[in-house]
Protein backbone atom coordinates (compact mmCIF):
# COMPACT_ATOMS: atom_id res chain seq x y z
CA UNK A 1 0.00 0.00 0.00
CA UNK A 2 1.36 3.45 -0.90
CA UNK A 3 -0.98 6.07 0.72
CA UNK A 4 -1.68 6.05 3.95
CA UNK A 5 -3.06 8.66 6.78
CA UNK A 6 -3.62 7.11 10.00
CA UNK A 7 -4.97 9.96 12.83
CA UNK A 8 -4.55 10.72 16.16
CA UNK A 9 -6.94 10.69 18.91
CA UNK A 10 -7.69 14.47 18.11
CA UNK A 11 -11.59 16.26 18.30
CA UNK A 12 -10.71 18.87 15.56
CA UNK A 13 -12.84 22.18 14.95
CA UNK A 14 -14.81 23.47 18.05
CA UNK A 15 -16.54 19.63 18.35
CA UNK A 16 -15.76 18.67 21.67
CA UNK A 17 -18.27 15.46 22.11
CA UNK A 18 -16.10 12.27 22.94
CA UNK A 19 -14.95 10.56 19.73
CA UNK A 20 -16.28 6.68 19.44
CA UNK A 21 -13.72 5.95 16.78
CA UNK A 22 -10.88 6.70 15.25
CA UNK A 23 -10.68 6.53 11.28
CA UNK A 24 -8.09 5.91 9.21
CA UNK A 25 -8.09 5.33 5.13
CA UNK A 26 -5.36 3.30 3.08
CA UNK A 27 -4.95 3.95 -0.90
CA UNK A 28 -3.56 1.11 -3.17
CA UNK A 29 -1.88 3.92 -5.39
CA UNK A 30 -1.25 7.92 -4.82
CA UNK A 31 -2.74 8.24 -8.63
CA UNK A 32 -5.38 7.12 -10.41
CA UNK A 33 -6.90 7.78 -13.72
CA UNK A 34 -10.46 8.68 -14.66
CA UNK A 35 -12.34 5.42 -14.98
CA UNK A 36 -9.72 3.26 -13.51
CA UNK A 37 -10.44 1.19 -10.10
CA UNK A 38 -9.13 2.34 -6.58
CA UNK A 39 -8.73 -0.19 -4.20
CA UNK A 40 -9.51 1.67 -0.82
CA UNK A 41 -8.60 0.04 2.81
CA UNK A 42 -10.90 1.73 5.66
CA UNK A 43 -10.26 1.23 9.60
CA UNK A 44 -12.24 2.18 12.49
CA UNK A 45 -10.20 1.62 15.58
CA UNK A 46 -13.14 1.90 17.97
CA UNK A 47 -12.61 3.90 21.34
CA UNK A 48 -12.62 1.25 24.42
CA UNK A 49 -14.89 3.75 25.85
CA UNK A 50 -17.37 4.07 23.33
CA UNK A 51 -21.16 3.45 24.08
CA UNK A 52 -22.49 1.08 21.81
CA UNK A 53 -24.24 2.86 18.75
CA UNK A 54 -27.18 3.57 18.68
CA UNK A 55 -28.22 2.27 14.92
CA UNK A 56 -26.11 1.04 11.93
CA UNK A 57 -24.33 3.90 10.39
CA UNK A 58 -23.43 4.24 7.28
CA UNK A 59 -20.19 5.55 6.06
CA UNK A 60 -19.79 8.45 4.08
CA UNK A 61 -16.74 9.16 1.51
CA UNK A 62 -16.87 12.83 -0.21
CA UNK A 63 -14.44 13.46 -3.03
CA UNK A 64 -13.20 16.92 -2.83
CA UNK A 65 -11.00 18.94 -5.65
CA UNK A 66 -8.44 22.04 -5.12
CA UNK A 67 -11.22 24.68 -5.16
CA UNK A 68 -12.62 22.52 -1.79
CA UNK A 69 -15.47 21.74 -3.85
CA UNK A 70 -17.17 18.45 -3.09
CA UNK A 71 -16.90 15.94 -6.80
CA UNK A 72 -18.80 13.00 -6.21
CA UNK A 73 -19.64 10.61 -3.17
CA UNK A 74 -19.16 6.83 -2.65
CA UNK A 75 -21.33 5.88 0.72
CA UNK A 76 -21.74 2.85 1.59
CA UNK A 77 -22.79 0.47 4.87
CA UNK A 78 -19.54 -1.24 6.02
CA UNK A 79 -19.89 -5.20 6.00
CA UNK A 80 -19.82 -5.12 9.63
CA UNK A 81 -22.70 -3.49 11.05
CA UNK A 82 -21.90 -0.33 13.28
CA UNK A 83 -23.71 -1.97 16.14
CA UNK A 84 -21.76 -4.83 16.15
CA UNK A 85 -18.76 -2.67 16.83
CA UNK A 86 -17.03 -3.40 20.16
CA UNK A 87 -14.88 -1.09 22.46
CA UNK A 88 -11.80 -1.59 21.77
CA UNK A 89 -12.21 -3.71 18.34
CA UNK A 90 -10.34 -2.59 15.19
CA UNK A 91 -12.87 -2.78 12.24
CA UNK A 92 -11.33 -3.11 8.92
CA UNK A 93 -12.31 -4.08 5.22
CA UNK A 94 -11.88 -3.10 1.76
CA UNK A 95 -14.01 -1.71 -0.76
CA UNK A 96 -13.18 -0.39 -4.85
CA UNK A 97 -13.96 2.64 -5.85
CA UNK A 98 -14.17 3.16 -9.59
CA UNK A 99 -13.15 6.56 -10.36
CA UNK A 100 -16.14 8.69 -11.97
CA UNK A 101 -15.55 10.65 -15.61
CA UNK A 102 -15.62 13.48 -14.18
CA UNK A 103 -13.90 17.16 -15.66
CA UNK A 104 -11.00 17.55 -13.50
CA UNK A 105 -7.19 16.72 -13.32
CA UNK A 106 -5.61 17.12 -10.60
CA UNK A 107 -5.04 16.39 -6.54
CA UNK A 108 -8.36 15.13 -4.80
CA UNK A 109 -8.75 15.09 -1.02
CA UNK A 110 -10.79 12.34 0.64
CA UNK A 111 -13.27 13.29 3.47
CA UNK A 112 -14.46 10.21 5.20
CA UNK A 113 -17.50 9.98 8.45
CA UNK A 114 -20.11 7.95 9.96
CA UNK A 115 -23.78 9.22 9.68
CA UNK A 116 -27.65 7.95 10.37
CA UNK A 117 -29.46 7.71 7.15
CA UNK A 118 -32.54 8.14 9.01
CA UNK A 119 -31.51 11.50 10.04
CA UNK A 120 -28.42 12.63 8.65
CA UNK A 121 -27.15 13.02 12.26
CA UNK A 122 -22.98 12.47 12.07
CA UNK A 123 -20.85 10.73 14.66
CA UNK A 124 -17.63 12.17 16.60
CA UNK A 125 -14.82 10.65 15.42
CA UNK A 126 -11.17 11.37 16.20
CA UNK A 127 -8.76 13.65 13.64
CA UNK A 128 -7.90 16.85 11.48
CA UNK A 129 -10.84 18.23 10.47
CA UNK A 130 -12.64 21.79 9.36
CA UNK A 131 -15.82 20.87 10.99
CA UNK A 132 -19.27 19.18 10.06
CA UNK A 133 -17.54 15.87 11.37
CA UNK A 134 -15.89 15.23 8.05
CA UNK A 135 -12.13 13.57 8.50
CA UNK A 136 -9.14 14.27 6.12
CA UNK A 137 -8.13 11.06 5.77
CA UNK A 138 -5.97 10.47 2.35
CA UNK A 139 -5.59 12.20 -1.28
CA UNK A 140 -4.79 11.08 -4.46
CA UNK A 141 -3.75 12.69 -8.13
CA UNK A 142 -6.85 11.97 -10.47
CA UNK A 143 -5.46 12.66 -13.65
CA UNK A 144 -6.63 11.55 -17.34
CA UNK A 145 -7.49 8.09 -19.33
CA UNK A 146 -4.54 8.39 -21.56
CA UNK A 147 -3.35 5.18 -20.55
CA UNK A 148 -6.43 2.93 -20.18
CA UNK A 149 -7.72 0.36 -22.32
CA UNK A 150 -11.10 1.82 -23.65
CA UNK A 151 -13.85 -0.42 -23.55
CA UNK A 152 -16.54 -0.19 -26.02
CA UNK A 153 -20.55 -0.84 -25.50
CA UNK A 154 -21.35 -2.17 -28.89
CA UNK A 155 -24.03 -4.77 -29.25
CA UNK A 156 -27.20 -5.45 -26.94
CA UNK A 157 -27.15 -2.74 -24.71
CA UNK A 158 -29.67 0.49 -23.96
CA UNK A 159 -28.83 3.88 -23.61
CA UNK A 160 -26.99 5.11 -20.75
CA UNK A 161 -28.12 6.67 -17.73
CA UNK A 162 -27.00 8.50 -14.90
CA UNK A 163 -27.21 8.65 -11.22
CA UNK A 164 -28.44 11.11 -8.65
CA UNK A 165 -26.34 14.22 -8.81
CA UNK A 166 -23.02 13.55 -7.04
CA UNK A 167 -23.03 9.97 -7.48
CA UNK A 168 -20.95 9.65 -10.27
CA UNK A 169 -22.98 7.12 -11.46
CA UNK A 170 -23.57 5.88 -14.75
CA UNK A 171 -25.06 2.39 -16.12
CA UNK A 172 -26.38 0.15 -19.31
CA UNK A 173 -28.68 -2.17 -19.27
CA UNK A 174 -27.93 -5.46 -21.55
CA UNK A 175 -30.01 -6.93 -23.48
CA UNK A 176 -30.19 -10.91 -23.06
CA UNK A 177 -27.11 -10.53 -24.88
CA UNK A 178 -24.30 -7.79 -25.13
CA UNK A 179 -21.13 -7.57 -26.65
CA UNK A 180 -17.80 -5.57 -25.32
CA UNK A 181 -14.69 -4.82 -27.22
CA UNK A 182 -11.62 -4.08 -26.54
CA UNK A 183 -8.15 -2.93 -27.88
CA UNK A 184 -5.95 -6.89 -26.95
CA UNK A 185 -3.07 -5.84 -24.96
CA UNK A 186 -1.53 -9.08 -25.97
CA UNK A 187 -0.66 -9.76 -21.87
CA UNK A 188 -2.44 -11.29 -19.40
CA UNK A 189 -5.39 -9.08 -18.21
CA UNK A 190 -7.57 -8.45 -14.81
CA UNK A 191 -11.15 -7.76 -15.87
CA UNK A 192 -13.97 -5.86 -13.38
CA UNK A 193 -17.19 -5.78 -14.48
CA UNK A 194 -19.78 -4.08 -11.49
CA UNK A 195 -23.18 -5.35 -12.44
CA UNK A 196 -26.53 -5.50 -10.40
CA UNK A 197 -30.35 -6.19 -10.72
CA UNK A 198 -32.16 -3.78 -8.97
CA UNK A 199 -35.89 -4.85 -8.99
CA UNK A 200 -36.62 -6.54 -6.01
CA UNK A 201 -39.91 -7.78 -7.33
CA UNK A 202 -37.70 -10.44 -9.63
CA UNK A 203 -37.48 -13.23 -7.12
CA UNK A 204 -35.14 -15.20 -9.04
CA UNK A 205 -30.97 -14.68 -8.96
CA UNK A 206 -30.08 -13.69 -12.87
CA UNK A 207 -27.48 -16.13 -14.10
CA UNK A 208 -25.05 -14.26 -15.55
CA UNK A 209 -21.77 -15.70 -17.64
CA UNK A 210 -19.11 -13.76 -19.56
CA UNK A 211 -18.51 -15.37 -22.66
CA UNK A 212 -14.95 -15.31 -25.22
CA UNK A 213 -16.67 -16.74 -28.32
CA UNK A 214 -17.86 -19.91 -26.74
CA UNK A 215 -15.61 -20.00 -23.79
CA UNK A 216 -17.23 -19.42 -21.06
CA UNK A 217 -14.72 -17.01 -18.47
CA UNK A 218 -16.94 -16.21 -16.04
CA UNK A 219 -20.26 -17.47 -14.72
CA UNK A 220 -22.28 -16.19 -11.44
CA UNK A 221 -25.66 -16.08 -10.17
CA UNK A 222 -26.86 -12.09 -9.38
CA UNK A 223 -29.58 -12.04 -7.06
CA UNK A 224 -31.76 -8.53 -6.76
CA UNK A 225 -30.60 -5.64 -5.35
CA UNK A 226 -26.80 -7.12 -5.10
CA UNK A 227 -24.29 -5.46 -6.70
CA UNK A 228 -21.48 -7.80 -7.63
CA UNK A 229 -17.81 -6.48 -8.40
CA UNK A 230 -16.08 -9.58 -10.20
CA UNK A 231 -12.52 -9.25 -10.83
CA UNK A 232 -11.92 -11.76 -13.76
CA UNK A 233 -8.40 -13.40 -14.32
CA UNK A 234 -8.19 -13.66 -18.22
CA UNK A 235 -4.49 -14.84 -19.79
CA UNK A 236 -3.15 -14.11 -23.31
CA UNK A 237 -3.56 -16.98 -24.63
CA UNK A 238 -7.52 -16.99 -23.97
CA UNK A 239 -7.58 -13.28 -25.34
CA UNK A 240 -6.14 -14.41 -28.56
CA UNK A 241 -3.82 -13.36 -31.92
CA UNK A 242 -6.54 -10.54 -32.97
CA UNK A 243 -6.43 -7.20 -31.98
CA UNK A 244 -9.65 -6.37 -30.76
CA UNK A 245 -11.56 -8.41 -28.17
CA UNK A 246 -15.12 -8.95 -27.72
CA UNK A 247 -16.80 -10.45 -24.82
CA UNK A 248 -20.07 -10.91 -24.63
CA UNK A 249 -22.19 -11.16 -21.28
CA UNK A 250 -25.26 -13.11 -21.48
CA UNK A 251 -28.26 -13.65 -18.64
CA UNK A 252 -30.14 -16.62 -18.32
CA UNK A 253 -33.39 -14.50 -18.57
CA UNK A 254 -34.74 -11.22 -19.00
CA UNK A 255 -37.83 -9.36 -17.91
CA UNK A 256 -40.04 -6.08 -18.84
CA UNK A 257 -40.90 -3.82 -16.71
CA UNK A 258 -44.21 -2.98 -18.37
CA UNK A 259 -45.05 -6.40 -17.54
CA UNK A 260 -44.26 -6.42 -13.68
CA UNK A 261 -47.46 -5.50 -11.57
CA UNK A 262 -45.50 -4.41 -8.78
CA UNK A 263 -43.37 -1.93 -10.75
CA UNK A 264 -46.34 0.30 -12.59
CA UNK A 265 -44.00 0.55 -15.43
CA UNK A 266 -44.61 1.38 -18.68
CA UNK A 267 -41.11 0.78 -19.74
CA UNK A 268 -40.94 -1.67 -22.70
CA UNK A 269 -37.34 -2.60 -22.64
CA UNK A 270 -36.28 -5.94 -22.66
CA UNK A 271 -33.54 -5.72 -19.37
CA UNK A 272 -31.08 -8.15 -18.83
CA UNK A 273 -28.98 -6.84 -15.81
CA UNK A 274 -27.55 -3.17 -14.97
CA UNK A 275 -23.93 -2.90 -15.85
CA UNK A 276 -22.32 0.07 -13.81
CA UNK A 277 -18.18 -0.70 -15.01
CA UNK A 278 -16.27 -2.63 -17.26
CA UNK A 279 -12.64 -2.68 -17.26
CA UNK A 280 -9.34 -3.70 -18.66
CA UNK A 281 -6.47 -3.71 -16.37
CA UNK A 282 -3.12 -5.40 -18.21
CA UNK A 283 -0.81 -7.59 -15.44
């Protein structure tokens, strides 16, 4: 791990209730490019004072450029619930964080907290900050694509669309079937693809598989309202002597939503599943 910023037991601003926690936020790299992933390590090392909370909290990570303007957000509940924390207990997992096409080059700050979703009510925590319970925990230098391997929507898929604002969300729906392509790199290859199926009315898991002409590289069931981040292992010998690749992702079934009761949709699209990132990272 190259970036790190591990805090002391400090209130910061003119907060003076007892911090429960104290937060700390590992980087896999101090740069990343616009679309590329971010592997992000977070730690709560939990006061051995702390009452026990009150509700699960969610954590919130805001994305902040030069100007100290806020870019985009990426909260999220941490896979241990908040009110399992115990005193004393170090609470620790990882998470990626796809980095958003968003206009700006340049260094981005990383403000991390805990709040209630209920009420937007923010827990104390321990380090540097400039109020509103928002910890400086780590920056990186976002800077542009000019490296990446571009991958292409070309067959099967809808029109994009686009989170709430300050997301930086974006998705496609597939089709049953839908084809990406790719420039080969010739080399071995790491593939993500972040997919989901949002309708909770669909009671059945989609069975999803990621197809290289007939060879089937990938194959997972995606139940609703699960996002799944695979990271696919691919070598250059399954990629192939051509130089463009196309994969093709193909679900076992699709549905309508004009023809779901429960949604009151008049959306005629034939869905597949919700495809949120797809990239190429050479080894």
């Amino acid at each position: 791990m190259l970036v790190a910023a591990s805090l002391a037991a400090c209130g910061g601003g003119d907060d003076d209730a007892r911090p429960v926690a104290t937060p700390s936020l590992t980087l896999s790299r101090p740069d990343a490019a616009i679309g590329s992933p971010l592997e992000m390590t977070y730690r709560f090392a939990v006061a051995p004072d702390a009452p026990p909370f009150a509700e699960d909290y969610w954590v919130f990570a805001h994305f902040i450029d030069a100007d100290g303007e806020l870019m985009w957000t990426d909260d999220h509940q941490p896979p241990t619930p908040t009110r399992q924390w115990k005193p004393g207990a170090a609470v620790e997992y990882n998470r990626t964080m796809f980095v958003p096409k968003f206009p700006y080059v340049g260094e981005t700050r990383i403000e991390v907290g805990l709040y209630a979703r209920s009420s937007g009510d923010r827990v104390p925590l321990a380090g540097p900050t400039d109020g509103q319970r928002a910890y400086q925990l780590a920056s990186f230098t976002m800077r542009l694509q000019s490296d990446n391997i571009f991958v292409v929507f070309r067959d099967g898929w809808h029109e994009t669309e686009v989170g709430e604002e300050g997301s930086g969300l974006e998705w496609q729906w597939s089709r049953k079937d839908a084809t990406l392509s790719f420039r080969n790199p010739k080399r071995d290859i790491l593939f993500y693809l972040e997919a989901d199926q949002p309708v909770m009315a669909l009671a059945e898991p989609r069975q999803v598989e990621l197809r290289l002409g007939t060879e089937v590289v990938d194959s997972f069931p995606l139940p609703s309202g699960q996002r799944e981040l695979r990271r696919v292992p691919i070598s250059a010998a399954r990629l192939g002597g051509a130089d463009t690749v196309e994969l093709t992702i193909s679900v076992d079934r699709t549905f309508v939503p004009a023809t779901v009761p429960a949604l009151r949709s008049v959306d005629p699209r034939e869905l597949g599943v919700r495809v949120f990132r797809a990239f190429v990272q050479p080894k």
